[in-house]
C-alpha atoms as a PDB file:
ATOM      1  CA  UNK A   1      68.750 133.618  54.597  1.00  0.00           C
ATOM      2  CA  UNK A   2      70.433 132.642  51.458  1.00  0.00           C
ATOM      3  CA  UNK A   3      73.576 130.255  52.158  1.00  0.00           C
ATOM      4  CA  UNK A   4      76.198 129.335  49.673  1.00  0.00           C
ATOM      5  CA  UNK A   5      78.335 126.625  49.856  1.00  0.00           C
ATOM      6  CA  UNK A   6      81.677 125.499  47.949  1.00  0.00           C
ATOM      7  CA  UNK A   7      83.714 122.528  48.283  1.00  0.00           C
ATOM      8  CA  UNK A   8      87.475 122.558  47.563  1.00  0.00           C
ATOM      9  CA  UNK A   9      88.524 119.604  45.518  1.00  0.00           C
ATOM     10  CA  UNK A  10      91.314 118.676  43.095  1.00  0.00           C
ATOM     11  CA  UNK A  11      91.495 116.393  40.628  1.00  0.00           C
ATOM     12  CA  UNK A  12      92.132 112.990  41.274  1.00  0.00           C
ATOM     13  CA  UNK A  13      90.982 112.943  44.239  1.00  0.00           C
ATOM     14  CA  UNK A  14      88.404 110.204  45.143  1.00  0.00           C
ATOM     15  CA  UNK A  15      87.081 111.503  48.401  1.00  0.00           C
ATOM     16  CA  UNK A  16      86.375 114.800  46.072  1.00  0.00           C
ATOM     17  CA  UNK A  17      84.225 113.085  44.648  1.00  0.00           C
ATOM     18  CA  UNK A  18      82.329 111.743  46.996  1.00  0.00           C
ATOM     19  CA  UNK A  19      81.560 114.760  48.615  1.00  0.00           C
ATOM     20  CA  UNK A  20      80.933 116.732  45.718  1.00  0.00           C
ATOM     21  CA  UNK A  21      78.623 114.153  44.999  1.00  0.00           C
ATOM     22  CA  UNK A  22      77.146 114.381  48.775  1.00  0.00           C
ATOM     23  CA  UNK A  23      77.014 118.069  48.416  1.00  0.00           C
ATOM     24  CA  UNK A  24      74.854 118.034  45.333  1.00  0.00           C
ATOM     25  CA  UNK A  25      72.267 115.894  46.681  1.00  0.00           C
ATOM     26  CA  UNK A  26      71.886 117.649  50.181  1.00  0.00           C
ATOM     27  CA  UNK A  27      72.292 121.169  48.583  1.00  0.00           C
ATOM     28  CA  UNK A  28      69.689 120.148  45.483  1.00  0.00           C
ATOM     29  CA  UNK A  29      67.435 118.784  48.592  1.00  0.00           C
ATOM     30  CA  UNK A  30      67.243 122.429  50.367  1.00  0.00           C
ATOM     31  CA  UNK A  31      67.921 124.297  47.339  1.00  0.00           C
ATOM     32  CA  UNK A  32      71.176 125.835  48.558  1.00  0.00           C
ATOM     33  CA  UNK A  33      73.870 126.904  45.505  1.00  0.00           C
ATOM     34  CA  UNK A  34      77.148 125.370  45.703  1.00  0.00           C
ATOM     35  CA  UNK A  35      80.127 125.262  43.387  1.00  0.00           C
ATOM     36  CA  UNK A  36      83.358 123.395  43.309  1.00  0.00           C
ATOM     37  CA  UNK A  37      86.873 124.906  43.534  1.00  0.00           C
ATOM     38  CA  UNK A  38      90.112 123.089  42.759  1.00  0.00           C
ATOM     39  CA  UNK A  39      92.937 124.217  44.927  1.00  0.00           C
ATOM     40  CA  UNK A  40      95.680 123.442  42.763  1.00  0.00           C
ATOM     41  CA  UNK A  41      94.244 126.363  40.578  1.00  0.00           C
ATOM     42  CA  UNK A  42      95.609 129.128  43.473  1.00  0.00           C
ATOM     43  CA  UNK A  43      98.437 128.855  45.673  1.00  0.00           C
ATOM     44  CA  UNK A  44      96.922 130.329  48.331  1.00  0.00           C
ATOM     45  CA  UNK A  45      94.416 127.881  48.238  1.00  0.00           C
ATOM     46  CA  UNK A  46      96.319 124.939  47.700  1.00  0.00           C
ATOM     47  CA  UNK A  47      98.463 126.034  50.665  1.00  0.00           C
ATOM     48  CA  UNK A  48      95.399 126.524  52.725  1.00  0.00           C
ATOM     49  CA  UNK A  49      93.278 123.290  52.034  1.00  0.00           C
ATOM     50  CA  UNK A  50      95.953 121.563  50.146  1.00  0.00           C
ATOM     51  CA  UNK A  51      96.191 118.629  53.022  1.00  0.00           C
ATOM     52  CA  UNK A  52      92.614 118.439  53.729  1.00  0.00           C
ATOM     53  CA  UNK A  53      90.858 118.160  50.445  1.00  0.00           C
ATOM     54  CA  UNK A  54      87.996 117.935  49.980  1.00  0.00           C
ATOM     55  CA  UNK A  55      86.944 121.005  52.640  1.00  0.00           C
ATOM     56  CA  UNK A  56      83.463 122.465  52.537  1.00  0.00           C
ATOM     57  CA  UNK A  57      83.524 126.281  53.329  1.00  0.00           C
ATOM     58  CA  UNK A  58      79.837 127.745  54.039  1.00  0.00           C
ATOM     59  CA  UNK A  59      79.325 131.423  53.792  1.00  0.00           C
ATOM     60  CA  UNK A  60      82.620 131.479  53.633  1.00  0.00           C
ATOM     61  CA  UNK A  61      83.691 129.734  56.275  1.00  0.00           C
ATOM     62  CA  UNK A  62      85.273 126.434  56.728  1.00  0.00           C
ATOM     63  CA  UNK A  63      82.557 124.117  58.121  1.00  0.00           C
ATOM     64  CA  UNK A  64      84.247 120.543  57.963  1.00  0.00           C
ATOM     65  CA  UNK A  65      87.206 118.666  55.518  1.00  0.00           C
ATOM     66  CA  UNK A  66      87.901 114.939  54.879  1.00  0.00           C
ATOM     67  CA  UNK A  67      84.327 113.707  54.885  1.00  0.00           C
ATOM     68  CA  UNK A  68      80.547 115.307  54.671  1.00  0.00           C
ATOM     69  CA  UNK A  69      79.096 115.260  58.469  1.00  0.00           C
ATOM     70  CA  UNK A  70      75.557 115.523  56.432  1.00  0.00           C
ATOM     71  CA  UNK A  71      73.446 116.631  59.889  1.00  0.00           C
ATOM     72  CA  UNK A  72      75.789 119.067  60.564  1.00  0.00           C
ATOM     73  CA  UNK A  73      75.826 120.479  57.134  1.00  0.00           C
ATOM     74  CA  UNK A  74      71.855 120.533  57.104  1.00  0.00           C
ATOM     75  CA  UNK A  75      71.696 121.904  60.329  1.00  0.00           C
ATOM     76  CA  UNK A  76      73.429 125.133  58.871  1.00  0.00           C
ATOM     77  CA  UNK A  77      72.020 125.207  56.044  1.00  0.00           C
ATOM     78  CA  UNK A  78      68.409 125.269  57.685  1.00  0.00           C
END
């Protein structure tokens, strides 16, 4: 099975950063495509993860916000 994962981020935001930065190395690891999404470029986005950037949606679903739980995020990705 072929996941996908994308984290919602904004600019500016330091804990973006460090989980993009999480993301890449535990994706690049299992060789799992993500992407990055800035809220502030949707409203509907910005009112839905607006308060809890960063959030990290797999398959399309919201799997965790704040902070990288990185066994959780292998364990469904795997």
């Amino acid at each position: 099975m072929t996941h996908q994962v994308i984290v919602m981020s904004r600019q500016g935001c330091p804990s973006c950063v460090t989980a993009e930065a999480e993301v890449a190395r535990i994706c690049g690891e299992l060789g799992v495509e993500w992407s990055v999404a800035d809220v502030d470029t949707d409203p509907e986005w910005r009112g839905e993860y607006g308060d809890r950037v960063p959030v990290i949606l797999v398959d399309g679903a919201e799997h965790g916000y704040w902070t990288v739980e990185e066994d959780r995020l292998r364990r469904a990705l795997t």
